[in-house]
Protein backbone atom coordinates (compact mmCIF):
# COMPACT_ATOMS: atom_id res chain seq x y z
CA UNK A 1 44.24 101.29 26.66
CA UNK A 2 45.57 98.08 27.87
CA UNK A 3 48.92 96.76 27.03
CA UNK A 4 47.98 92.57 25.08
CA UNK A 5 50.67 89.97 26.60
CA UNK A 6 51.75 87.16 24.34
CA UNK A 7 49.64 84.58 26.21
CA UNK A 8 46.74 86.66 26.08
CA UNK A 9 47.21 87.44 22.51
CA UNK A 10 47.40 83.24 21.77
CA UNK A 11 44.16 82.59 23.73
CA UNK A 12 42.12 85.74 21.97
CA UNK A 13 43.35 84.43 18.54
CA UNK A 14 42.41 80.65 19.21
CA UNK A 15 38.78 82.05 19.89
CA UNK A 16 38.68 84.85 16.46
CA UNK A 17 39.74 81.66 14.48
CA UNK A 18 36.65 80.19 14.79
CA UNK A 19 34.63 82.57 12.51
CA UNK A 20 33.22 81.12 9.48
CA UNK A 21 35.81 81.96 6.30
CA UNK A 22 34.42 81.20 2.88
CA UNK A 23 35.15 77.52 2.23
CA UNK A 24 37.12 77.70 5.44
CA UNK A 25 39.90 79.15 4.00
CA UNK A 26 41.22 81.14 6.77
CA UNK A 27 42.68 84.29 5.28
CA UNK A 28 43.47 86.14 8.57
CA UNK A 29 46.04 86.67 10.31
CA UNK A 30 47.12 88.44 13.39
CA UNK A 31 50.35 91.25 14.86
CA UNK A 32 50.83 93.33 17.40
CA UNK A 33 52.42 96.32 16.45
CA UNK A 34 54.60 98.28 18.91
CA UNK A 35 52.44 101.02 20.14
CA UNK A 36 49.92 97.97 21.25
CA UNK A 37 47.76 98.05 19.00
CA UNK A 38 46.55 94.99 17.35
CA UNK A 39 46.38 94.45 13.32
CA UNK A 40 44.27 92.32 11.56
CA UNK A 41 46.09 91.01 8.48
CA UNK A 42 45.45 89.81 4.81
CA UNK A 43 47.63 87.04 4.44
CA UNK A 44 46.95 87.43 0.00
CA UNK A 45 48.50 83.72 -0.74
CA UNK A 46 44.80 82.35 0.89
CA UNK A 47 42.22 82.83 -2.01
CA UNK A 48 39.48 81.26 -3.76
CA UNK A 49 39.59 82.71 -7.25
CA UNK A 50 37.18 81.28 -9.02
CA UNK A 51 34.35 80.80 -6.26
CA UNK A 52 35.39 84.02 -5.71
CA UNK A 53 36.64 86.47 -8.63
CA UNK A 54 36.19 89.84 -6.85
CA UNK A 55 37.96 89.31 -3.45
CA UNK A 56 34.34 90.55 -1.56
CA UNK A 57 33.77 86.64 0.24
CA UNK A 58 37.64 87.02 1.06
CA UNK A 59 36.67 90.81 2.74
CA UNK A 60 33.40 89.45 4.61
CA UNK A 61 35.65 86.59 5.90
CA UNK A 62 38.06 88.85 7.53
CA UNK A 63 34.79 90.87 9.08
CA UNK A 64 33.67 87.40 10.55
CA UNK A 65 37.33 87.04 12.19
CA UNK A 66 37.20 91.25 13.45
CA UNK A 67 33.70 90.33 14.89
CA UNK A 68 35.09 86.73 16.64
CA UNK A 69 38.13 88.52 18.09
CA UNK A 70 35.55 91.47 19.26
CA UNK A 71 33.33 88.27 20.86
CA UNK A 72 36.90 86.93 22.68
CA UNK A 73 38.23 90.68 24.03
CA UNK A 74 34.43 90.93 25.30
CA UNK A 75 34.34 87.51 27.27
CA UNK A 76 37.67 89.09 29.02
CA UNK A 77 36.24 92.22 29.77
CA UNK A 78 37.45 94.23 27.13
CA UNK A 79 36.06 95.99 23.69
CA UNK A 80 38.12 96.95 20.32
CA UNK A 81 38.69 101.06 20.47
CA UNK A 82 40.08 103.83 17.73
CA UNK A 83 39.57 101.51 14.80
CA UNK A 84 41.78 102.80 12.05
CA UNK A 85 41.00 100.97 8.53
CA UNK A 86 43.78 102.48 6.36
CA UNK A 87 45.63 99.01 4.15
CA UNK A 88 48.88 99.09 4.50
CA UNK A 89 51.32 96.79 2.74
CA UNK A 90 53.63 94.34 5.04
CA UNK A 91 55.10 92.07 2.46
CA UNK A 92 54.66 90.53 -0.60
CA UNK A 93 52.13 87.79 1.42
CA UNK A 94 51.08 90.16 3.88
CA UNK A 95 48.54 93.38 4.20
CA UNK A 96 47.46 94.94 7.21
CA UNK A 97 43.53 96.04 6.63
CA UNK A 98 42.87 97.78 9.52
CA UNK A 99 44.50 98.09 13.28
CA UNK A 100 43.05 98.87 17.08
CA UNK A 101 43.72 99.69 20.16
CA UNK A 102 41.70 97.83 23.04
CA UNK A 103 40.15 99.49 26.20
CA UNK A 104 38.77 98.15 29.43
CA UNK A 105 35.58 98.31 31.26
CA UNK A 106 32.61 96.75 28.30
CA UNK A 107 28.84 94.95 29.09
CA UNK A 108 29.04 91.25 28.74
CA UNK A 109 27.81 90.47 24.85
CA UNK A 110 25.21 87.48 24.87
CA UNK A 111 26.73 86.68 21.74
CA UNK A 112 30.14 85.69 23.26
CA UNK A 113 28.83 82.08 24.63
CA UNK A 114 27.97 80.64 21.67
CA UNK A 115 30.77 81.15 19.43
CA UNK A 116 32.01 77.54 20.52
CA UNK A 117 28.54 75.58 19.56
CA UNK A 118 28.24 77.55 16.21
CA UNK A 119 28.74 75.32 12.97
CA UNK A 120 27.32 74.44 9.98
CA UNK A 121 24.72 71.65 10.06
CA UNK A 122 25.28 70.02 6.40
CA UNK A 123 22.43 67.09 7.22
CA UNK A 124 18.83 66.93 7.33
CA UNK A 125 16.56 69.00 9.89
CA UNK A 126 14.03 67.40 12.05
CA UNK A 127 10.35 67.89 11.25
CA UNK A 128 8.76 70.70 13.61
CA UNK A 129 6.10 72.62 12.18
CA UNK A 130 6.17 75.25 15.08
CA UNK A 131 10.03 76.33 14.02
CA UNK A 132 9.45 78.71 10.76
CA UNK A 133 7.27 80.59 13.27
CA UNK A 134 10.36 80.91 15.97
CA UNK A 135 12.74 81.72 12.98
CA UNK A 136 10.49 84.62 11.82
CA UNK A 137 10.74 86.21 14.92
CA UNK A 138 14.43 85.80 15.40
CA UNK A 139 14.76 87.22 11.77
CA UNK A 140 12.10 90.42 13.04
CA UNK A 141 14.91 91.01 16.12
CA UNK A 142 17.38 91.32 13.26
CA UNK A 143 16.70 93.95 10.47
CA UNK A 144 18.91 92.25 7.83
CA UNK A 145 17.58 89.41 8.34
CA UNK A 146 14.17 87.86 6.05
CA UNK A 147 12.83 84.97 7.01
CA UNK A 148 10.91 82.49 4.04
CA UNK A 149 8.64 79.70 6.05
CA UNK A 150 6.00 78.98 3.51
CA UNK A 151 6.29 74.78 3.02
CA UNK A 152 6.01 74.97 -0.91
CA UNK A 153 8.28 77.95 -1.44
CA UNK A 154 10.79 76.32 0.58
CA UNK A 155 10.74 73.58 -1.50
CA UNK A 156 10.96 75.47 -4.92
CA UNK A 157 13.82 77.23 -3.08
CA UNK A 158 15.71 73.98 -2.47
CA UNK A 159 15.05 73.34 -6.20
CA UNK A 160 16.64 76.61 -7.19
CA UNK A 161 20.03 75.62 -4.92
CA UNK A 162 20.67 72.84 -6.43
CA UNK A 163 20.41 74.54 -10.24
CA UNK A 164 22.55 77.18 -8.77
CA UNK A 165 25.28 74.86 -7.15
CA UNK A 166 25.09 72.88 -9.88
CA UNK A 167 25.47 75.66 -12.63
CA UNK A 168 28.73 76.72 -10.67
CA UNK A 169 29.79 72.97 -10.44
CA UNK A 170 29.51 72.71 -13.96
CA UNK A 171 33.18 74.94 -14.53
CA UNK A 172 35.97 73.29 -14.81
CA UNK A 173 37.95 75.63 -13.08
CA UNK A 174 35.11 75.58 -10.23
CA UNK A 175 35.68 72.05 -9.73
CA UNK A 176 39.04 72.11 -9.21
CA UNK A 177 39.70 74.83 -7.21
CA UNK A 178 36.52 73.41 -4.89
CA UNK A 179 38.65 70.00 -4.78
CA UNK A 180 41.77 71.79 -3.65
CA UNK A 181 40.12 72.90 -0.65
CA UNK A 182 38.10 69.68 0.12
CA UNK A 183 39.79 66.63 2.33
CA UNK A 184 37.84 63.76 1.50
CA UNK A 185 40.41 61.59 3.40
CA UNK A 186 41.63 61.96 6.92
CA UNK A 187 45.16 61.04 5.46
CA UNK A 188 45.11 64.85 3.88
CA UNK A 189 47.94 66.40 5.47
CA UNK A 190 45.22 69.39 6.33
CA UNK A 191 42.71 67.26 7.50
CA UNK A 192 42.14 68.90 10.72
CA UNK A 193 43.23 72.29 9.91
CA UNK A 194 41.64 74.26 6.80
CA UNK A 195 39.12 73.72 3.97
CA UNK A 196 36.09 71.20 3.67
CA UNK A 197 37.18 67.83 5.62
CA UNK A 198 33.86 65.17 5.04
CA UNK A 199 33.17 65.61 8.93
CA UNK A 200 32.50 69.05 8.27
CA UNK A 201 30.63 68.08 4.90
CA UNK A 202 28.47 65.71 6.73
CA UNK A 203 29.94 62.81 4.77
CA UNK A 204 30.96 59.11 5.56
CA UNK A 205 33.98 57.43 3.59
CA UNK A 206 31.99 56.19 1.10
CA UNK A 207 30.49 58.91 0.26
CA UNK A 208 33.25 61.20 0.76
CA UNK A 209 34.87 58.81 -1.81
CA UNK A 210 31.79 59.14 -4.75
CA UNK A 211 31.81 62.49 -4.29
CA UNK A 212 36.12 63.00 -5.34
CA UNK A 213 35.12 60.88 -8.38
CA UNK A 214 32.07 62.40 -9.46
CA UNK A 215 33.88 66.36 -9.05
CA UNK A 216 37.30 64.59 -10.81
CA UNK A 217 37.96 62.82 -13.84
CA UNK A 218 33.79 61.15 -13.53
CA UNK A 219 32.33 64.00 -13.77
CA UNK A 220 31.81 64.81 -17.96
CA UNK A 221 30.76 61.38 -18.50
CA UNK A 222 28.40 61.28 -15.64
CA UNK A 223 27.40 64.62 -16.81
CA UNK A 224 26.77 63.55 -20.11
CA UNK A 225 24.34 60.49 -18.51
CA UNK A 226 22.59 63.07 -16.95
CA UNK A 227 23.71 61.64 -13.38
CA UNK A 228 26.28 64.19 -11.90
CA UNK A 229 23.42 66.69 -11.30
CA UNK A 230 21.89 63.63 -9.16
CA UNK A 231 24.90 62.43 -7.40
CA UNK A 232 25.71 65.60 -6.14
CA UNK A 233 21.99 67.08 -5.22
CA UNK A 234 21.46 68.61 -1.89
CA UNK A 235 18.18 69.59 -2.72
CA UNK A 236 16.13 67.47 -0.23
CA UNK A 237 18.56 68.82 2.91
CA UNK A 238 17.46 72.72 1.92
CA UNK A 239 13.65 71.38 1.87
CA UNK A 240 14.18 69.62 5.15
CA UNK A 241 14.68 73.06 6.75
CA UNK A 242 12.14 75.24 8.66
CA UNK A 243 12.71 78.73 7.07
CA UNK A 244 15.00 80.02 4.57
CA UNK A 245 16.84 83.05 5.52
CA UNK A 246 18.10 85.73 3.87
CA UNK A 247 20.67 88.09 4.79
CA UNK A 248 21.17 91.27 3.53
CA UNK A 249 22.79 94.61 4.16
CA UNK A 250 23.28 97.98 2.66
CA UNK A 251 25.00 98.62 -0.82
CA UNK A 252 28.30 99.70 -0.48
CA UNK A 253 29.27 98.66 2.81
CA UNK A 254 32.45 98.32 3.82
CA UNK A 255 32.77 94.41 3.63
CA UNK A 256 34.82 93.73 6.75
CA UNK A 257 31.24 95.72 8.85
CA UNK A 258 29.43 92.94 6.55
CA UNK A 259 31.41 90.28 7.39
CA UNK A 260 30.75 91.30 11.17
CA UNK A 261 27.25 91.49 10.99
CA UNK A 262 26.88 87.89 8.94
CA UNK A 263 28.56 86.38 11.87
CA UNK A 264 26.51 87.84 14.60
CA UNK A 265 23.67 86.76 12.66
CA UNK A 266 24.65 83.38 12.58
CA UNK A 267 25.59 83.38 16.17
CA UNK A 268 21.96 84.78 16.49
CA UNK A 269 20.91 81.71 15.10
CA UNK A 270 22.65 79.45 17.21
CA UNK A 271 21.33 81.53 20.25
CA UNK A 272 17.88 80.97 19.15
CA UNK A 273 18.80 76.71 18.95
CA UNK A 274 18.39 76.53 15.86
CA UNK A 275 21.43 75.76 13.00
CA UNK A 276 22.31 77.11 9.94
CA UNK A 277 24.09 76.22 6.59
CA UNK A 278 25.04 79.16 4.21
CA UNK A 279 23.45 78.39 0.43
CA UNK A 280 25.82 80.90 -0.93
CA UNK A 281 24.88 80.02 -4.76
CA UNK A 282 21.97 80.98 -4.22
CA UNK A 283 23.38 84.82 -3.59
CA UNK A 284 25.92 84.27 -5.91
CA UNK A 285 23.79 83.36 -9.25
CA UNK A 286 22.68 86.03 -10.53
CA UNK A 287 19.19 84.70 -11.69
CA UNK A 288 17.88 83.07 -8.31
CA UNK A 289 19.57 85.74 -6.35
CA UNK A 290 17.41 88.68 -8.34
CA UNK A 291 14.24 85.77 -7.66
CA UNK A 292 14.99 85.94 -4.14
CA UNK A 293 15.28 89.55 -3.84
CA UNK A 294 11.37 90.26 -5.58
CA UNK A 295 10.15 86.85 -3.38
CA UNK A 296 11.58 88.42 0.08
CA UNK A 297 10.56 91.96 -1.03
CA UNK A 298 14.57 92.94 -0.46
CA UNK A 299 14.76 96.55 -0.85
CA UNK A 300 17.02 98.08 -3.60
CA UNK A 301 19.60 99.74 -1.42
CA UNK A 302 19.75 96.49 0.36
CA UNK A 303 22.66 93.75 -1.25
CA UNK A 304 21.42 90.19 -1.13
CA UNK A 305 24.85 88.96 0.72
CA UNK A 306 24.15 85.21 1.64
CA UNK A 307 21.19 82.55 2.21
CA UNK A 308 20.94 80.24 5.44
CA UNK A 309 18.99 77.00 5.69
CA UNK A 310 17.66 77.33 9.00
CA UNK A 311 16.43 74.05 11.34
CA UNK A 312 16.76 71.78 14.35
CA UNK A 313 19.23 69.65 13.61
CA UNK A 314 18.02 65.94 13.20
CA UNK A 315 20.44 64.67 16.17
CA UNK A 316 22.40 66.15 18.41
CA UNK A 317 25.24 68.53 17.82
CA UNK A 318 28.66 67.57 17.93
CA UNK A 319 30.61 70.49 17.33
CA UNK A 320 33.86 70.51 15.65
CA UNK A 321 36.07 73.32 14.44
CA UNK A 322 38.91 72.44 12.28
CA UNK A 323 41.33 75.63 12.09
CA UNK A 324 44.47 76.58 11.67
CA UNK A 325 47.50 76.13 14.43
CA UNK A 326 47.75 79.70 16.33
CA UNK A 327 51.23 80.06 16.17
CA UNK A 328 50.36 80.12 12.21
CA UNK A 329 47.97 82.89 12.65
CA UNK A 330 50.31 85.61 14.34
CA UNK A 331 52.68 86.99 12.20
């Protein structure tokens, strides 16, 4: 077992952090407890209720941030040990979901280089007709991974997002709560720090600024014109991409092993140079996910978690992670 400093502690959590969280909400949070071990923490005041009801995207995010402090304790030469996964309540805020101690001596993980680079690419994908190829085998190294290249099925696919996103979009409640996390404005005060800011949506001012009026008070009467549905389409980015990939894993996992396996995939992904964008409506709805499920041939003890566009990114990547302040993240 080896004894975690402070320092060491600070530059392990400012690599976990950069995990994906669903829509970068950052629920996670870090403590040492006195025997040495190390706690990963539900901080319960960061939720998405209405994107999501149940609490599971919440649970798969804090799997991401187990897996991304697994990737940082690797890079150092060390591996997570004795993982105990009983909750215990801290506070009123605050719930530990599971603890660990840490041991020396692990091989290097090939996955631990690319946590930096990984992002999600919310633009168009270059044109490369070799790619779906490359993807399906990436997605045959992975066994919950399925990989969809067919041209025209990709394109009904993209179709399908857009009715799903849209059909989510359409709640009122939906719409707000998915405008409390978005900063459309480098003036937000959490610009740089949590949510959707329009660098990470891919968006310039302008369009950063249509998009707050057609989710806020424009929306019913563009709706009504027919013209929201329009405005806000992403359909022609989805049909820009080589393959469509689905991930899936066994019924009745434990989330937080989930949420660790969704962000080695993605890593997986990034290894391969390729990158990814999460279509999570598509997993979400009901209807297109149980279409998805008989079009991949998804078995029935396997759960449909989440769908990635998968491409080469139509310039160069520029990666930027916009997370939370360390000293925020250890309690």
């Amino acid at each position: 077992m080896s004894a975690l400093t402070p320092d060491l502690l600070r530059e392990l959590v400012a690599e976990a952090r950069l995990a994906p969280s669903v829509h970068n909400i950052q629920p996670t949070r870090w403590r040492l407890l006195g025997d040495g071990r190390l706690a990963l923490v539900d901080d319960v005041s960061v939720r998405a209720p209405v994107a999501d009801p149940a609490g599971h995207d919440v649970l798969v995010s804090h799997g991401a941030a187990l897996e991304g402090m697994s990737l940082a304790l690797n890079r150092r030469g060390f591996a997570i040990t004795g993982m105990t996964t009983i909750e215990q309540q801290l506070s009123a805020q605050f719930a530990v979901l599971c603890n660990f101690a840490i041991r020396q001596g692990v091989a290097p993980d090939p996955l631990a280089g690319h946590v930096a680079s990984r992002m999600s690419w919310r633009g168009k994908y270059a044109a490369s007709p070799d790619d779906g190829t490359s993807v399906v085998q990436l997605a045959i190294a992975r066994d919950d991974l399925i990989c969809i290249s067919h041209r025209p099925t990709i394109a009904d696919i993209a179709g399908w997002a857009g009715q799903a996103e849209f059909s989510f979009i359409r709640g009122d409640d939906y719409r707000a709560e998915l405008l409390a996390w978005m900063r459309l404005s480098p003036g937000h005060p959490h610009y740089l720090l949590d949510g959707l800011n329009r660098d990470a949506l891919a968006m310039n001012s302008v369009e950063a600024t249509a998009a707050g009026f057609v989710l806020g008070g424009l929306f019913k009467p563009l709706d009504r014109l027919g013209l929201a549905a329009l405005l806000l389409a992403d359909s022609a980015k989805t049909a820009s991409a080589s393959a469509i990939v689905l991930f899936c894993r066994p019924v009745g996992e434990d989330p937080l092993t989930t949420g660790r396996h969704f962000y080695r995939s993605w890593l997986e992904i990034d290894r391969a140079g390729f990158a990814a964008c999460p279509i999570s409506a598509l997993a979400d709805h009901p209807d297109f996910n149980d279409r998805l499920r008989k079009l991949g041939k998804v078995d029935a003890d396997l759960r449909l978690v989440n769908v990635f566009r998968v491409g080469r990114p139509s310039k160069p990547l520029k990666p930027r992670h916009f997370r939370l302040p360390v000293d925020q993240l250890i309690i």
